[in-house]
C-alpha atoms as a PDB file:
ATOM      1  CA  UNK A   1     -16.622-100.866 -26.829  1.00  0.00           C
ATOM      2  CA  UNK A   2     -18.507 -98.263 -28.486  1.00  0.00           C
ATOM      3  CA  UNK A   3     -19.153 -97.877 -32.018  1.00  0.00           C
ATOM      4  CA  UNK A   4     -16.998 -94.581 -33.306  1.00  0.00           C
ATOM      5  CA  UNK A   5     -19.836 -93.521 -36.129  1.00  0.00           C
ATOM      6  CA  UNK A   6     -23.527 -92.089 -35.072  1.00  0.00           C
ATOM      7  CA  UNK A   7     -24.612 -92.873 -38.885  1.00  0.00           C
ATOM      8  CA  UNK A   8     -27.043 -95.543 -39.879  1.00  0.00           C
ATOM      9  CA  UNK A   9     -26.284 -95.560 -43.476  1.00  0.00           C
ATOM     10  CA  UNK A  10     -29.012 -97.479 -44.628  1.00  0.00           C
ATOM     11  CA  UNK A  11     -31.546 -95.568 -43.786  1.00  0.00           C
ATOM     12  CA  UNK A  12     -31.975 -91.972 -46.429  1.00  0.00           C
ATOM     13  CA  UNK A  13     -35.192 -90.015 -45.456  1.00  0.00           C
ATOM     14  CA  UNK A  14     -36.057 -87.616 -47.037  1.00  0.00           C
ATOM     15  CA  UNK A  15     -36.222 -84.037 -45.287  1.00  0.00           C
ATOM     16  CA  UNK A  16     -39.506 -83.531 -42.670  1.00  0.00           C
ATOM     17  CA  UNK A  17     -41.718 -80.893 -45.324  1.00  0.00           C
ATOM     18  CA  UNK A  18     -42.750 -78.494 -42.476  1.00  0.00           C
ATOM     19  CA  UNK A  19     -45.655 -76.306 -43.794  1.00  0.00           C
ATOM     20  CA  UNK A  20     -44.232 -72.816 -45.007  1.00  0.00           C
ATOM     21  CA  UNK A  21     -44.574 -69.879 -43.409  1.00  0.00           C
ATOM     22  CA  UNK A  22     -47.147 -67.341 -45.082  1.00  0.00           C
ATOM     23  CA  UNK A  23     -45.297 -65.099 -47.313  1.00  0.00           C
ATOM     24  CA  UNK A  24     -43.539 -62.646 -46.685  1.00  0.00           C
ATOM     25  CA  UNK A  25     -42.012 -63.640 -43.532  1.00  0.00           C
ATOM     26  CA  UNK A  26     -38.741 -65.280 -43.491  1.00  0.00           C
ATOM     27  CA  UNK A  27     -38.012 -67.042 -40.240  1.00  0.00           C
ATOM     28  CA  UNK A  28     -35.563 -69.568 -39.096  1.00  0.00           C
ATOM     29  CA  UNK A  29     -37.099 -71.817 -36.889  1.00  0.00           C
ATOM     30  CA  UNK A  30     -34.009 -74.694 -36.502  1.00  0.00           C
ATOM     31  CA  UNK A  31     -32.395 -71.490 -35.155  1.00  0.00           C
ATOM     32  CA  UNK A  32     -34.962 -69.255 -33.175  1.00  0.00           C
ATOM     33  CA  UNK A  33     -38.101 -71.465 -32.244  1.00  0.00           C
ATOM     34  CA  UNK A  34     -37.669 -73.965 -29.342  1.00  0.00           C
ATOM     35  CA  UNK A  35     -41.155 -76.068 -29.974  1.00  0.00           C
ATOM     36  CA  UNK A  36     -39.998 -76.393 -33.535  1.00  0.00           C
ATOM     37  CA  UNK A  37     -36.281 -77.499 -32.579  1.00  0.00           C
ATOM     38  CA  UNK A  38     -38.135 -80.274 -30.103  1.00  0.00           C
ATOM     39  CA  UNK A  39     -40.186 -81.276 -33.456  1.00  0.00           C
ATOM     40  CA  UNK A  40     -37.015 -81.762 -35.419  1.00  0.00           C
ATOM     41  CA  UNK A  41     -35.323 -83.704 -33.094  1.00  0.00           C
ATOM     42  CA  UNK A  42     -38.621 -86.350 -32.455  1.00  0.00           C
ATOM     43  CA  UNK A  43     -39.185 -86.611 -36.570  1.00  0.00           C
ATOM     44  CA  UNK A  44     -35.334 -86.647 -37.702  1.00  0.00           C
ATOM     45  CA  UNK A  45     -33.091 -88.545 -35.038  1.00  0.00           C
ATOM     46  CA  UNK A  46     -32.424 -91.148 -37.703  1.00  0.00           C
ATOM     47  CA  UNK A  47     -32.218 -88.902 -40.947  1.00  0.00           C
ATOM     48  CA  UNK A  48     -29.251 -89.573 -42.796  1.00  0.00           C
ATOM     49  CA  UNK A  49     -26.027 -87.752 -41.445  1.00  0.00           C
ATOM     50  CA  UNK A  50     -25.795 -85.401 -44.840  1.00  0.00           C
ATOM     51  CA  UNK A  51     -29.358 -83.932 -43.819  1.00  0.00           C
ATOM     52  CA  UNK A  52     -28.492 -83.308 -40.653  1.00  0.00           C
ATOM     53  CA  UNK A  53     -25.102 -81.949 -41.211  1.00  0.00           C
ATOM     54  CA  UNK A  54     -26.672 -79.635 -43.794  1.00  0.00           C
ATOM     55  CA  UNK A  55     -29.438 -78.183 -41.327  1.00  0.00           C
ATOM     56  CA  UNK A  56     -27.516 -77.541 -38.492  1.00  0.00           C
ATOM     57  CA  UNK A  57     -24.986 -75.651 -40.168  1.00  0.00           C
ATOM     58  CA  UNK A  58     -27.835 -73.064 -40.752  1.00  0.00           C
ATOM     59  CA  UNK A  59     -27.493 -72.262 -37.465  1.00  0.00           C
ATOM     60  CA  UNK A  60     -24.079 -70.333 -37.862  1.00  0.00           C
ATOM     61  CA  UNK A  61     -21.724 -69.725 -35.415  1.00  0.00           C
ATOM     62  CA  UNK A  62     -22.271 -66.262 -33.734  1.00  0.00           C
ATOM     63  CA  UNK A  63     -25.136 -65.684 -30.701  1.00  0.00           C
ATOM     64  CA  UNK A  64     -28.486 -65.215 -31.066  1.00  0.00           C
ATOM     65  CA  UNK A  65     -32.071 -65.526 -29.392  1.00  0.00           C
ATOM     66  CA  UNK A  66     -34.217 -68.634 -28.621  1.00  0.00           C
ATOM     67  CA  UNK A  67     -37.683 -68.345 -28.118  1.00  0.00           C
ATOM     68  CA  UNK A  68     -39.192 -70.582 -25.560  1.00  0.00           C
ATOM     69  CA  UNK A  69     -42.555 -69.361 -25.751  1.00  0.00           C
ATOM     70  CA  UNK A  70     -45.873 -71.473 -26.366  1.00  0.00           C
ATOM     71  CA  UNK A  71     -46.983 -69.391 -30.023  1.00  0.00           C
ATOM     72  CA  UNK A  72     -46.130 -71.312 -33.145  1.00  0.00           C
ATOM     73  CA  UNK A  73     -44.181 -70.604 -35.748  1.00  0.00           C
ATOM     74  CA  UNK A  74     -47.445 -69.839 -37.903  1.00  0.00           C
ATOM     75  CA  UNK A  75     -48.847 -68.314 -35.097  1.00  0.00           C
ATOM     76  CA  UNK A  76     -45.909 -65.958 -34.931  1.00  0.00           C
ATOM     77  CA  UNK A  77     -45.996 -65.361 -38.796  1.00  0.00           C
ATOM     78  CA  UNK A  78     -49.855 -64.214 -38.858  1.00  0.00           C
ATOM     79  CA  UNK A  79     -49.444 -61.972 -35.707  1.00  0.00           C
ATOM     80  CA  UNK A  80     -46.167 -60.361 -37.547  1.00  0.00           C
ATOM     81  CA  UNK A  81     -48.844 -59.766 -40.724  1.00  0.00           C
ATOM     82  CA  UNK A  82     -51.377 -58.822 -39.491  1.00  0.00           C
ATOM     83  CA  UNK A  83     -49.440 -56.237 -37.052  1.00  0.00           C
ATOM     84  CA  UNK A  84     -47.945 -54.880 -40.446  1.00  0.00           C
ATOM     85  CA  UNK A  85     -51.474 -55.295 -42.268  1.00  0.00           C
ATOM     86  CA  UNK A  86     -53.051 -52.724 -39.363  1.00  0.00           C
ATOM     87  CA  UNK A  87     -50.291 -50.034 -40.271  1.00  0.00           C
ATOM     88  CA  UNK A  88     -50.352 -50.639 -43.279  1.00  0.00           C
ATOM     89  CA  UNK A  89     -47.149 -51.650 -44.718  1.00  0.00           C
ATOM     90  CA  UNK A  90     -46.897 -55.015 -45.456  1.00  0.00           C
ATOM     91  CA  UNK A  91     -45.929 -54.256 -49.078  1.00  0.00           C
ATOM     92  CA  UNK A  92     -42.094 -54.231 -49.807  1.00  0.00           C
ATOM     93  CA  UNK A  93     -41.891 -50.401 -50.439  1.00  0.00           C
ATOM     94  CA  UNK A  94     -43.880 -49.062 -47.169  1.00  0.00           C
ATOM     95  CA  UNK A  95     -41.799 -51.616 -45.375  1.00  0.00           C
ATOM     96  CA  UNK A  96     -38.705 -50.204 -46.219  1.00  0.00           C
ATOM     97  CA  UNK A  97     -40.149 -46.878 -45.337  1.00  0.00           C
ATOM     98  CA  UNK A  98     -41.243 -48.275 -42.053  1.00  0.00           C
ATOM     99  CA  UNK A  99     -37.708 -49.891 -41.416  1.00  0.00           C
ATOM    100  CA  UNK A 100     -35.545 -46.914 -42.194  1.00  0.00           C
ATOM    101  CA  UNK A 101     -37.730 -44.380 -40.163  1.00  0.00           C
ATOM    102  CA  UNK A 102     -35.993 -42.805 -37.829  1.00  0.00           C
ATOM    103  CA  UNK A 103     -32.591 -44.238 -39.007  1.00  0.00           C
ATOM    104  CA  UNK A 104     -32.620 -47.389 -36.646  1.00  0.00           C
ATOM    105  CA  UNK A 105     -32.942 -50.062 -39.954  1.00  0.00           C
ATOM    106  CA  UNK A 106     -34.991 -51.895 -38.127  1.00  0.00           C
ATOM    107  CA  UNK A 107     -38.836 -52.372 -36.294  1.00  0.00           C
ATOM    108  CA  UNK A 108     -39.510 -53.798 -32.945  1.00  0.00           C
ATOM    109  CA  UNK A 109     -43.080 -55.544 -32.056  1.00  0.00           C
ATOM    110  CA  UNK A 110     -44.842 -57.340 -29.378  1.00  0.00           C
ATOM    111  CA  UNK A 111     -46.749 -59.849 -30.094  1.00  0.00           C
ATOM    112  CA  UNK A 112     -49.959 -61.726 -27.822  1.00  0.00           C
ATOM    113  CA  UNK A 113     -47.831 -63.141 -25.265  1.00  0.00           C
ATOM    114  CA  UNK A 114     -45.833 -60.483 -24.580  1.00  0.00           C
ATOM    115  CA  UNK A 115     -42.976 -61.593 -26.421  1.00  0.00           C
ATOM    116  CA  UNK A 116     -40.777 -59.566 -28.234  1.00  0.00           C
ATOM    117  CA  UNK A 117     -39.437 -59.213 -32.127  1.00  0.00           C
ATOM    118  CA  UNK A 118     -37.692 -57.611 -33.837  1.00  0.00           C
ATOM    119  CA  UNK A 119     -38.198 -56.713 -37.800  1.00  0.00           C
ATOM    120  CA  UNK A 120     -35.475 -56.156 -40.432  1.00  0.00           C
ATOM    121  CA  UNK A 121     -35.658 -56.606 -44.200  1.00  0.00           C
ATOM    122  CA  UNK A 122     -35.010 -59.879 -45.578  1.00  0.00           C
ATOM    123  CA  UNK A 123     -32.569 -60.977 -48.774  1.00  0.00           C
ATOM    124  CA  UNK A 124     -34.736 -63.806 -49.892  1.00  0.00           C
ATOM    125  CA  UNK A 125     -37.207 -63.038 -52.539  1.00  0.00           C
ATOM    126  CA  UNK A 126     -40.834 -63.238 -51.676  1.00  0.00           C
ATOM    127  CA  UNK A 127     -39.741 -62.992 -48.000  1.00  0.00           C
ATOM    128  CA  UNK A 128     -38.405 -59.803 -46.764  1.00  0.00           C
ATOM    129  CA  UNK A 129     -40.021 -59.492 -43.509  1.00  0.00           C
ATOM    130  CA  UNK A 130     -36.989 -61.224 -41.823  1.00  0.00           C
ATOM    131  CA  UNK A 131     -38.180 -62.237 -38.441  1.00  0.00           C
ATOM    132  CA  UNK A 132     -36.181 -62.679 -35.026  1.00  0.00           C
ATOM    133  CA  UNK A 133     -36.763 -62.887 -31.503  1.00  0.00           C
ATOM    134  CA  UNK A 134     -35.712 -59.874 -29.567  1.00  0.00           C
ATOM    135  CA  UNK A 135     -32.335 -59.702 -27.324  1.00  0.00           C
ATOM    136  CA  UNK A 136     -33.643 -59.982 -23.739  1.00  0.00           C
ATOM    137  CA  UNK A 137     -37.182 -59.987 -24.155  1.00  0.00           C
ATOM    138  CA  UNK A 138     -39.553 -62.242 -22.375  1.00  0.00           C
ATOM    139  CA  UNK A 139     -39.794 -66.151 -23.262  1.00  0.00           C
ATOM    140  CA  UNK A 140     -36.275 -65.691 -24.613  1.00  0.00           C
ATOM    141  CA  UNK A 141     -32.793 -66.582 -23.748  1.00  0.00           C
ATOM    142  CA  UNK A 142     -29.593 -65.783 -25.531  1.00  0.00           C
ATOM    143  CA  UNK A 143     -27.507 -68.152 -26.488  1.00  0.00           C
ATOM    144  CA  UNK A 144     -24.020 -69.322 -28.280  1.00  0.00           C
ATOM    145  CA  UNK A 145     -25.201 -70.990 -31.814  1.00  0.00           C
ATOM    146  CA  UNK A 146     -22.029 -73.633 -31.663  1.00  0.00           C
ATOM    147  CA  UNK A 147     -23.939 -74.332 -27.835  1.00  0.00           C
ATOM    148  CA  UNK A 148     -27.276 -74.661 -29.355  1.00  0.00           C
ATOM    149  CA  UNK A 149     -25.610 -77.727 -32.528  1.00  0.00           C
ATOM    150  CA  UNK A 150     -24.232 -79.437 -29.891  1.00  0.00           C
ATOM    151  CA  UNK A 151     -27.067 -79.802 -27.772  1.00  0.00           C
ATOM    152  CA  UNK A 152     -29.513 -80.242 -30.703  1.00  0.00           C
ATOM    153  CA  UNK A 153     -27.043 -83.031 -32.193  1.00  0.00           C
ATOM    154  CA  UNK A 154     -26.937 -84.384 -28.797  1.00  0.00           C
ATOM    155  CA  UNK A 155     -30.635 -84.843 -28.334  1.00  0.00           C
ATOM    156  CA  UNK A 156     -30.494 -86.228 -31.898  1.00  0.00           C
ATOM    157  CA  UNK A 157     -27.878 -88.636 -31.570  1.00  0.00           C
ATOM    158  CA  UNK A 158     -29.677 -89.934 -27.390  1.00  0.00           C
ATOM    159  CA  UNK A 159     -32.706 -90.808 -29.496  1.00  0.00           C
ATOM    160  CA  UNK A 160     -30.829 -92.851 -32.269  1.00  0.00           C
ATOM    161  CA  UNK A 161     -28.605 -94.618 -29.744  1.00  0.00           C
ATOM    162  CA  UNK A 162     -31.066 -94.988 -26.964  1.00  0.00           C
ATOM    163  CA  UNK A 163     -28.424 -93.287 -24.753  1.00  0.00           C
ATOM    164  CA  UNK A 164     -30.426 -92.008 -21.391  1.00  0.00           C
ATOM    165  CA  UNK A 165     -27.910 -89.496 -20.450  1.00  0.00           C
ATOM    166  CA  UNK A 166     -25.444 -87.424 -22.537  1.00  0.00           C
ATOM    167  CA  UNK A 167     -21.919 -87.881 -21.542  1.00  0.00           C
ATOM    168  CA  UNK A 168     -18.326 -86.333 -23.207  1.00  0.00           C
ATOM    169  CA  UNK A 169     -17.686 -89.101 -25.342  1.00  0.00           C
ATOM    170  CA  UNK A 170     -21.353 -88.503 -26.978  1.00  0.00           C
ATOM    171  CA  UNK A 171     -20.747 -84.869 -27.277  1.00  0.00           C
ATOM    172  CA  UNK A 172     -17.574 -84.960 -28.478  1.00  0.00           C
ATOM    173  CA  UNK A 173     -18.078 -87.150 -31.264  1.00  0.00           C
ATOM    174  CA  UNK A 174     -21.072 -85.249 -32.493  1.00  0.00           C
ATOM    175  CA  UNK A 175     -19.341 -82.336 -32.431  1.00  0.00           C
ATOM    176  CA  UNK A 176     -16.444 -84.122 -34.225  1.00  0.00           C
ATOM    177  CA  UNK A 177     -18.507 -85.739 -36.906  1.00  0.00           C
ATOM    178  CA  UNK A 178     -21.765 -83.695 -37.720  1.00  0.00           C
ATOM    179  CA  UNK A 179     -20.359 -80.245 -36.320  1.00  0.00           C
ATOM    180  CA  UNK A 180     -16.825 -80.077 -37.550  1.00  0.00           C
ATOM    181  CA  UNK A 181     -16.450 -78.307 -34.123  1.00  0.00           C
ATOM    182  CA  UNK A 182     -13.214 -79.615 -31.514  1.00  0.00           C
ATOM    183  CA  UNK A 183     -13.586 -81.823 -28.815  1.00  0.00           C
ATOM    184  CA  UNK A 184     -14.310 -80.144 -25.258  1.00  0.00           C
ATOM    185  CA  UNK A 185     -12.291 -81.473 -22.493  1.00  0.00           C
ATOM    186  CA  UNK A 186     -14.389 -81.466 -20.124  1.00  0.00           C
ATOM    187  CA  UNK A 187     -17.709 -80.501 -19.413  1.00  0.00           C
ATOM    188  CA  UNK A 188     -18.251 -81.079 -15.800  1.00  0.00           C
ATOM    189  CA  UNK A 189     -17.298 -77.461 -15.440  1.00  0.00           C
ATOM    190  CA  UNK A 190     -20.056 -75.597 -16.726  1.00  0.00           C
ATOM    191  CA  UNK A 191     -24.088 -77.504 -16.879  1.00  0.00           C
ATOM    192  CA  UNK A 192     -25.368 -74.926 -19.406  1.00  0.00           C
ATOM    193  CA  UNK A 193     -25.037 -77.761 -22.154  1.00  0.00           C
ATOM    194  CA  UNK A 194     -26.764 -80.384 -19.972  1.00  0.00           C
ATOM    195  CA  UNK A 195     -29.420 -77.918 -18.938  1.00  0.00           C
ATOM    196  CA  UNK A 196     -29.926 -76.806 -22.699  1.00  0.00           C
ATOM    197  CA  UNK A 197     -30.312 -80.690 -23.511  1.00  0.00           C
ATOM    198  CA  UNK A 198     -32.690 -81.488 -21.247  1.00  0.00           C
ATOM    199  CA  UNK A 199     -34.446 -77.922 -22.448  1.00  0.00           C
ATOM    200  CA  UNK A 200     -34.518 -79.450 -26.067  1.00  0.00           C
ATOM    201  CA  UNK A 201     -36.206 -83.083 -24.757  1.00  0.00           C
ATOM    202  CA  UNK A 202     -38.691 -82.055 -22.824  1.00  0.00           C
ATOM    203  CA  UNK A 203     -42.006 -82.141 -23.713  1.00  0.00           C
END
């Protein structure tokens, strides 16, 4: 019979201290960045449930883009500067200017592999070149962020059970306990969770 908690709650790690991003950038990686989400999952399958919990609920709730590309998140972050840096408005003020021209509220860049971005003005001080992958664009999918949890705290909870293979009583009770989310009834219907899983663990 299986055990009905994924918790080991002896074990308290403290959260993985990925280097920052140079400022001003603000970028979500747990949410937008696949080689980062594969990093999470190797360095915090048995970080206590509260951590967990409290990172994937960054995600939200509505869509949004996944880059699967092979540029890293600091990679990204120095491209996205050094674009700005060349026309010259990196600084908050010519920013803004550069955001608001031409009414859109937002700027759209490519970066070295041919990837896609798209600019808007970011709410956290220090950081208001708020970074995103663009809808569509190449090296990115689209996808639903209460998808992307489950298959994130699926991956998560295969490597601290050992499980080989996810099946509906695994995804269920992560989405139960670290998601909040309901149970699905089945999920034989549709393989876009399975495929995202095995997306997330491969190497």
């Amino acid at each position: 019979m299986r055990n009905n908690s994924l918790a080991i709650p002896a074990l308290r790690r403290k959260a993985m201290r990925y280097p920052d991003l140079p400022q001003p950038v603000l970028f979500h990686p747990l949410k937008h960045h696949l080689g980062y989400i594969r990093e999470f999952i190797q360095a915090q399958a048995n970080a206590s449930d509260d951590f967990l919990v409290a990172q994937l609920k960054t995600i939200g709730s509505s869509q949004l883009d996944l880059y699967l590309g092979d540029l890293s998140i600091h990679q990204i972050a120095e491209e996205t500067i050094l674009y700005l840096q060349k026309y010259q408005c990196l600084q908050p003020e010519p920013y803004r200017l550069y955001l608001t021209t031409g009414g859109a509220g937002y700027g759209l860049i490519t970066l070295s592999d041919g990837s896609g971005w798209v600019l808007r003005w970011g709410v956290v001080e220090g950081r208001y070149v708020h970074l995103h992958p663009a809808r569509y664009s190449q090296y990115t999918i689209r996808v639903k962020a209460n998808l992307l949890k489950t298959a994130i705290a699926v991956s998560l909870a295969m490597k601290r059970t050992g499980i080989a293979e996810p099946d509906l009583w695994l995804v269920n009770q992560v989405r139960r306990q670290w998601l909040g989310l309901a149970p699905i009834p089945a999920i034989l219907t549709s393989d876009t969770l399975l495929r995202l899983t095995s997306l997330l663990g491969s190497k």
